[in-house]
C-alpha atoms as a PDB file:
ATOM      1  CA  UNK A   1       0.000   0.000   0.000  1.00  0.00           C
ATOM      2  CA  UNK A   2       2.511   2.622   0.787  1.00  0.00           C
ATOM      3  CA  UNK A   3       3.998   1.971  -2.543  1.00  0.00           C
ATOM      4  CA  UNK A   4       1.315   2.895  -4.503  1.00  0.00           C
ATOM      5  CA  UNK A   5       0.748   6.022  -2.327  1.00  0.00           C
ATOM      6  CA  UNK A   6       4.372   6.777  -2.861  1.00  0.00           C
ATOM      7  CA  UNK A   7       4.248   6.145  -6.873  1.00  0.00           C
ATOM      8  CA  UNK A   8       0.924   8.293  -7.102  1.00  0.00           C
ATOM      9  CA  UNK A   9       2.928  11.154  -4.760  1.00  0.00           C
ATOM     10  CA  UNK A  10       5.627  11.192  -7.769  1.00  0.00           C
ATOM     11  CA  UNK A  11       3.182  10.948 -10.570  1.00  0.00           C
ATOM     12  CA  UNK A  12       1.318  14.174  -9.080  1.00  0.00           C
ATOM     13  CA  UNK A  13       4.866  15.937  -8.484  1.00  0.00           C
ATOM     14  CA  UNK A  14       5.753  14.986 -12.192  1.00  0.00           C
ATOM     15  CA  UNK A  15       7.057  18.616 -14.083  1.00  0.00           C
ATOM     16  CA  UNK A  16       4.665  19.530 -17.367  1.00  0.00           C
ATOM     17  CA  UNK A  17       7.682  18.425 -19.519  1.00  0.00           C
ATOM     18  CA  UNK A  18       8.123  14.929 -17.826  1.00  0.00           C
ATOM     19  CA  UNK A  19       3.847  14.711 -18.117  1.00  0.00           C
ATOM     20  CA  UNK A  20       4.074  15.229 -21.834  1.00  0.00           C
ATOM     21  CA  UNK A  21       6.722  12.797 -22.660  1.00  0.00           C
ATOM     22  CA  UNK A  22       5.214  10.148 -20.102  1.00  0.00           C
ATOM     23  CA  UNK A  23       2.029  10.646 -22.945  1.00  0.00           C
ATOM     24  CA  UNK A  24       4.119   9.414 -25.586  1.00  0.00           C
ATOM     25  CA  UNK A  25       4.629   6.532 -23.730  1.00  0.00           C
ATOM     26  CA  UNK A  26       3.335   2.535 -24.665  1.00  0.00           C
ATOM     27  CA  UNK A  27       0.131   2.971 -22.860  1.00  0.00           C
ATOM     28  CA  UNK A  28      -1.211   5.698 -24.745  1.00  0.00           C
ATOM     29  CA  UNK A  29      -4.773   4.978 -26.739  1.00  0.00           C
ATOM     30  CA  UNK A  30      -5.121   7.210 -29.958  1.00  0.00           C
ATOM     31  CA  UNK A  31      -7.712   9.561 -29.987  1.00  0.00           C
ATOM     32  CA  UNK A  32      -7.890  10.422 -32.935  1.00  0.00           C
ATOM     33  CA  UNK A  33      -9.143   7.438 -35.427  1.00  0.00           C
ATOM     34  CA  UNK A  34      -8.439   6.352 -37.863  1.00  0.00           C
ATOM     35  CA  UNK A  35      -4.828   6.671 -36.941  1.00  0.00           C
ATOM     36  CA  UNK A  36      -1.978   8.445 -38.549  1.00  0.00           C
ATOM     37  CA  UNK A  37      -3.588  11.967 -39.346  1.00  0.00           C
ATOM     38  CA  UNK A  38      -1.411  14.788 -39.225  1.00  0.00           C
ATOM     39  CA  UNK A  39      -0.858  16.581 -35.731  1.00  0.00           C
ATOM     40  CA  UNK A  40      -3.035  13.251 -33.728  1.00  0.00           C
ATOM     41  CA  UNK A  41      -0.275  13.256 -30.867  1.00  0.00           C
ATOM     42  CA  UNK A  42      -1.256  16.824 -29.906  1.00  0.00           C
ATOM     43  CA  UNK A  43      -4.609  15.627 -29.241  1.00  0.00           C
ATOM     44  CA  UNK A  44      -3.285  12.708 -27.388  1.00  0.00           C
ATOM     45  CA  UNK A  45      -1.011  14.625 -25.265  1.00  0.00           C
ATOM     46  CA  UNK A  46      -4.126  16.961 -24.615  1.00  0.00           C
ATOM     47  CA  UNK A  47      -5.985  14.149 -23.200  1.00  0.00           C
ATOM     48  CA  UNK A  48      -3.542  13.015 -21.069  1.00  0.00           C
ATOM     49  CA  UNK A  49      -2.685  16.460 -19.891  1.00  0.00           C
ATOM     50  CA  UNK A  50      -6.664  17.434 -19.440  1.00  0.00           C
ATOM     51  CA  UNK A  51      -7.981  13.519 -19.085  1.00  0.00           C
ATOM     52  CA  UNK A  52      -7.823  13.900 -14.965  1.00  0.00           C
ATOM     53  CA  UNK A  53      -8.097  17.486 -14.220  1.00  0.00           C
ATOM     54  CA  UNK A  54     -11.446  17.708 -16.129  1.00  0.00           C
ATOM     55  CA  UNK A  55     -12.463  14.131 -16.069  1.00  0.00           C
ATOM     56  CA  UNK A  56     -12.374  14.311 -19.849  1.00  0.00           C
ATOM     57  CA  UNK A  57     -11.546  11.903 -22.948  1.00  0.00           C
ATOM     58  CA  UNK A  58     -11.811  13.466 -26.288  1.00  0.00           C
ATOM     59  CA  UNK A  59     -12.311  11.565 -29.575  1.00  0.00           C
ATOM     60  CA  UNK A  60     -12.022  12.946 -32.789  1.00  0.00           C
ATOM     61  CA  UNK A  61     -13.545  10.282 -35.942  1.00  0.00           C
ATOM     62  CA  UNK A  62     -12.326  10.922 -38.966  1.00  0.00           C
ATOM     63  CA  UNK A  63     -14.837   9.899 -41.810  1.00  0.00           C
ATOM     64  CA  UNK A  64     -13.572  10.579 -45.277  1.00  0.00           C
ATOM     65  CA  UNK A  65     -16.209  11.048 -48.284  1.00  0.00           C
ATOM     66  CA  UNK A  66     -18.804  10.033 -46.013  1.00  0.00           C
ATOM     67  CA  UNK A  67     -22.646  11.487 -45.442  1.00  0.00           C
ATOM     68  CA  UNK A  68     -22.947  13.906 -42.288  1.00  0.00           C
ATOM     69  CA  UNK A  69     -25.333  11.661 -41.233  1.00  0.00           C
ATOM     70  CA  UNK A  70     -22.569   8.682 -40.069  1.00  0.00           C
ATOM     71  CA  UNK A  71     -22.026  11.254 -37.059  1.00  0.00           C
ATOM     72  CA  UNK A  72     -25.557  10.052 -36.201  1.00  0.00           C
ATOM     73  CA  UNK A  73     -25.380   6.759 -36.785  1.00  0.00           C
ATOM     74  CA  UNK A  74     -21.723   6.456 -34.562  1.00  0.00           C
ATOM     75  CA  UNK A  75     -23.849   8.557 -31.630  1.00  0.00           C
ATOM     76  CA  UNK A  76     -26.345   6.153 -31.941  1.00  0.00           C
ATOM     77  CA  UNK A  77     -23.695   2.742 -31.890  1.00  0.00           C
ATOM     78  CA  UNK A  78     -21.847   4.381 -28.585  1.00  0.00           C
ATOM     79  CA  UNK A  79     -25.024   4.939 -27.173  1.00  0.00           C
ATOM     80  CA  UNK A  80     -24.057   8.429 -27.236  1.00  0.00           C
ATOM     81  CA  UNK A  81     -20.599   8.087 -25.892  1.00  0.00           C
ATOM     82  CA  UNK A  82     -19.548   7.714 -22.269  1.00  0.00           C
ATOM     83  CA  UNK A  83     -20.579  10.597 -19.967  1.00  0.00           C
ATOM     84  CA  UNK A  84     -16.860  12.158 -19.746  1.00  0.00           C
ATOM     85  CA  UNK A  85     -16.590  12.064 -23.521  1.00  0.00           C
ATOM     86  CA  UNK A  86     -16.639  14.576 -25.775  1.00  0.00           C
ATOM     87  CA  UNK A  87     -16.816  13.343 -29.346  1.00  0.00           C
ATOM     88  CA  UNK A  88     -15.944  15.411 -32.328  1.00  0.00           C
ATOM     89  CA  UNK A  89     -16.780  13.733 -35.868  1.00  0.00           C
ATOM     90  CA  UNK A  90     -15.815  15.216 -39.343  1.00  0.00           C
ATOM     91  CA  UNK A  91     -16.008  14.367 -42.674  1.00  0.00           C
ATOM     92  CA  UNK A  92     -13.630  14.948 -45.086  1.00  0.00           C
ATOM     93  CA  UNK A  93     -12.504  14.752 -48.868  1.00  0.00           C
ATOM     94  CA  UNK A  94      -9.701  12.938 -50.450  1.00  0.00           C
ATOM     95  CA  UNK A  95      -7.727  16.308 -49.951  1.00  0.00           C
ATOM     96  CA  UNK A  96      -8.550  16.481 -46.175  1.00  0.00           C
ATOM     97  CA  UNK A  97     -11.104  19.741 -46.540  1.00  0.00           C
ATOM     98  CA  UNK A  98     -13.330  19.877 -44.065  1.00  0.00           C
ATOM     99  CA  UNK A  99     -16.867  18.977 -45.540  1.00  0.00           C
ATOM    100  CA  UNK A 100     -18.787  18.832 -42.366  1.00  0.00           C
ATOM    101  CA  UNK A 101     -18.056  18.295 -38.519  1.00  0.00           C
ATOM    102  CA  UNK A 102     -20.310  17.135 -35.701  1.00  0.00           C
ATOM    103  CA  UNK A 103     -20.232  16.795 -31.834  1.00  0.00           C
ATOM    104  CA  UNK A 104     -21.460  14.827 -28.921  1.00  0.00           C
ATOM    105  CA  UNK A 105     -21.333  14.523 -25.662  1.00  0.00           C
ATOM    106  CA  UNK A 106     -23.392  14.164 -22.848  1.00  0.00           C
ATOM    107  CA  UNK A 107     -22.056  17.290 -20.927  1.00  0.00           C
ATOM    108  CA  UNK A 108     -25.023  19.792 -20.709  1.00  0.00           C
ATOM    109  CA  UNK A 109     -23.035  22.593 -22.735  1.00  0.00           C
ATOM    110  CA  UNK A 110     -24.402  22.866 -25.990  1.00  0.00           C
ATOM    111  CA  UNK A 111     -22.592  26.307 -26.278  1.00  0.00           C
ATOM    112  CA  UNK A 112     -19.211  23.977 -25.887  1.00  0.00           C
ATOM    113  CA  UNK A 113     -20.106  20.973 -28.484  1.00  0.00           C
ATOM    114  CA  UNK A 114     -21.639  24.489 -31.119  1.00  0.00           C
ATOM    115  CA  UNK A 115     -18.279  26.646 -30.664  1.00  0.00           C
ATOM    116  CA  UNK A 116     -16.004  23.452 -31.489  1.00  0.00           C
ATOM    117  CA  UNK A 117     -18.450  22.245 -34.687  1.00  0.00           C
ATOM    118  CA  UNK A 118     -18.479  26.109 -35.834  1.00  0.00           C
ATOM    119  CA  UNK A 119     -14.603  26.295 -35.312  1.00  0.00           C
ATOM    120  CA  UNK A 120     -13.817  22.778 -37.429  1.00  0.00           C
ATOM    121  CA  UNK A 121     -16.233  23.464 -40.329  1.00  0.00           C
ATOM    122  CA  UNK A 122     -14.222  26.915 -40.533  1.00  0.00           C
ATOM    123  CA  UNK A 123     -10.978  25.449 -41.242  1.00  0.00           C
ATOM    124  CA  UNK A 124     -10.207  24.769 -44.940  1.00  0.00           C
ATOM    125  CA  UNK A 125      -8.176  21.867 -43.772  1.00  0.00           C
ATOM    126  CA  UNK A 126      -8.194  19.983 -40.971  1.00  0.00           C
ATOM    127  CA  UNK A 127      -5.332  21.242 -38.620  1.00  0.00           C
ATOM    128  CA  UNK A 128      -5.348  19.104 -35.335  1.00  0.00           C
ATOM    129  CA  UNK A 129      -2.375  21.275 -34.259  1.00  0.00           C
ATOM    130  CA  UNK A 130      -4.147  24.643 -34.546  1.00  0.00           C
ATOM    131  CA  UNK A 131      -7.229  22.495 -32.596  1.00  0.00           C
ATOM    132  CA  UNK A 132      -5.161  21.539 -29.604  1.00  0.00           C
ATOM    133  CA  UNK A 133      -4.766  24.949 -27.898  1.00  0.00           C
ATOM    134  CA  UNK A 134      -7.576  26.319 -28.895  1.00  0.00           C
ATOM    135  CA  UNK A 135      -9.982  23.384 -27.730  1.00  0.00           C
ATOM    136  CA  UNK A 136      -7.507  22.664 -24.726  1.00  0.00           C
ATOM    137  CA  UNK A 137      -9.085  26.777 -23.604  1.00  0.00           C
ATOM    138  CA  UNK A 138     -12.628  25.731 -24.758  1.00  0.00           C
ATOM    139  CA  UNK A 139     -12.750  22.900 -22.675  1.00  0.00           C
ATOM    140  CA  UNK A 140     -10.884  24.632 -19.760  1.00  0.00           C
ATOM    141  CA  UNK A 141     -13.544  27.628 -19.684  1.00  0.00           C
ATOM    142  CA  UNK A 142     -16.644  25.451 -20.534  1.00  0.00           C
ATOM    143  CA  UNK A 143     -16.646  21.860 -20.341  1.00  0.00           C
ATOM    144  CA  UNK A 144     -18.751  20.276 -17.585  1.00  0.00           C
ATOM    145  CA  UNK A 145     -18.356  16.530 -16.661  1.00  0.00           C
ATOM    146  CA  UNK A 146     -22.309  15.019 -15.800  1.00  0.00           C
ATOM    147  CA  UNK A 147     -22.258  12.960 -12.583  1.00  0.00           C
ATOM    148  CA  UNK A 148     -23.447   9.273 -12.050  1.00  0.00           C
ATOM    149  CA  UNK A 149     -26.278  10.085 -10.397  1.00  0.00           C
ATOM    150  CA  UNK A 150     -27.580  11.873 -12.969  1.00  0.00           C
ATOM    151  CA  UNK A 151     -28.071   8.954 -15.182  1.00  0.00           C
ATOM    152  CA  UNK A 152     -29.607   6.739 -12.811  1.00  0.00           C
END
C-alpha cells in the first residue's frame, strides 16, 4: 500500500515536460481514429494532460467522403458516448477539406459541443495542431463533466 501512495505522490509531483513525454509513452490509446492523421499526438497529449483534471476523454472520428449523417449513426452505436466524452466527428474529402463536422457529448453545454463544430467546419483543412490549444481553452472555460447520479 505505501507503494502505490508513494508512486501516485511522484506521478502528481511529475514537471509539465516529464507529463508530456510520459504521454508518448506505450500505454497511450489514440484519440484520434483512424490513426496516422497529421498533428493526432497533440490531441493525445491533450488528453492526457486534461484527461484527470477535467475528467475528460476526447475523440475525434475521422470519416472521409462520407454522409454527415454517419455522425448520427456512430452517436447512436456508442449509445451516445460515455458521460466524460466529448466526441468530435468530421467528414472529409480525399484532400482532407473539411466537408462537415459534428459533436457529442453528454455534458449539458451545448454552447461547448456548437463553438467546437463552428470552429472545425471553418478550417479549410483539418489542422489538429491549430485544434489543440484552442480546444484545450474551450474545454478549460466550458466543459462540464455530468455525474453518475444523474443517469440513474
Amino acid at each position: 500500500m505505501r507503494d502505490l501512495v508513494r508512486e501516485r505522490l511522484e506521478v502528481e509531483s511529475v514537471s509539465l515536460a516529464e507529463q508530456l513525454a510520459l504521454a508518448e509513452g506505450p500505454l497511450q490509446t489514440p484519440s484520434v481514429l483512424p490513426g496516422g492523421f497529421a498533428g493526432a499526438d497533440h490531441i493525445d497529449k491533450m488528453n492526457a494532460l486534461l484527461g484527470r483534471k477535467h475528467q475528460i476523454r476526447v475523440w475525434v472520428l475521422l470519416y472521409r467522403d462520407q454522409p454527415r449523417d454517419i455522425s448520427k449513426r456512430q452517436e447512436a452505436f456508442w449509445k451516445g458516448g460515455n458521460k466524460n466524452e466529448l466526441v468530435i466527428c468530421v467528414g472529409l474529402n480525399q484532400s482532407d477539406e473539411v466537408q462537415w463536422a459534428e459533436v457529442f457529448s453528454w455534458t449539458k453545454r451545448e454552447d461547448l459541443k456548437v463553438s467546437v463544430r463552428d470552429y472545425i467546419q471553418a478550417q479549410k483543412k483539418l489542422d489538429l495542431v491549430a485544434l489543440t490549444p484552442w480546444l484545450t481553452q474551450e474545454i478549460e472555460s466550458k466543459w462540464e463533466r455530468r455525474q453518475f447520479r444523474e443517469f440513474s
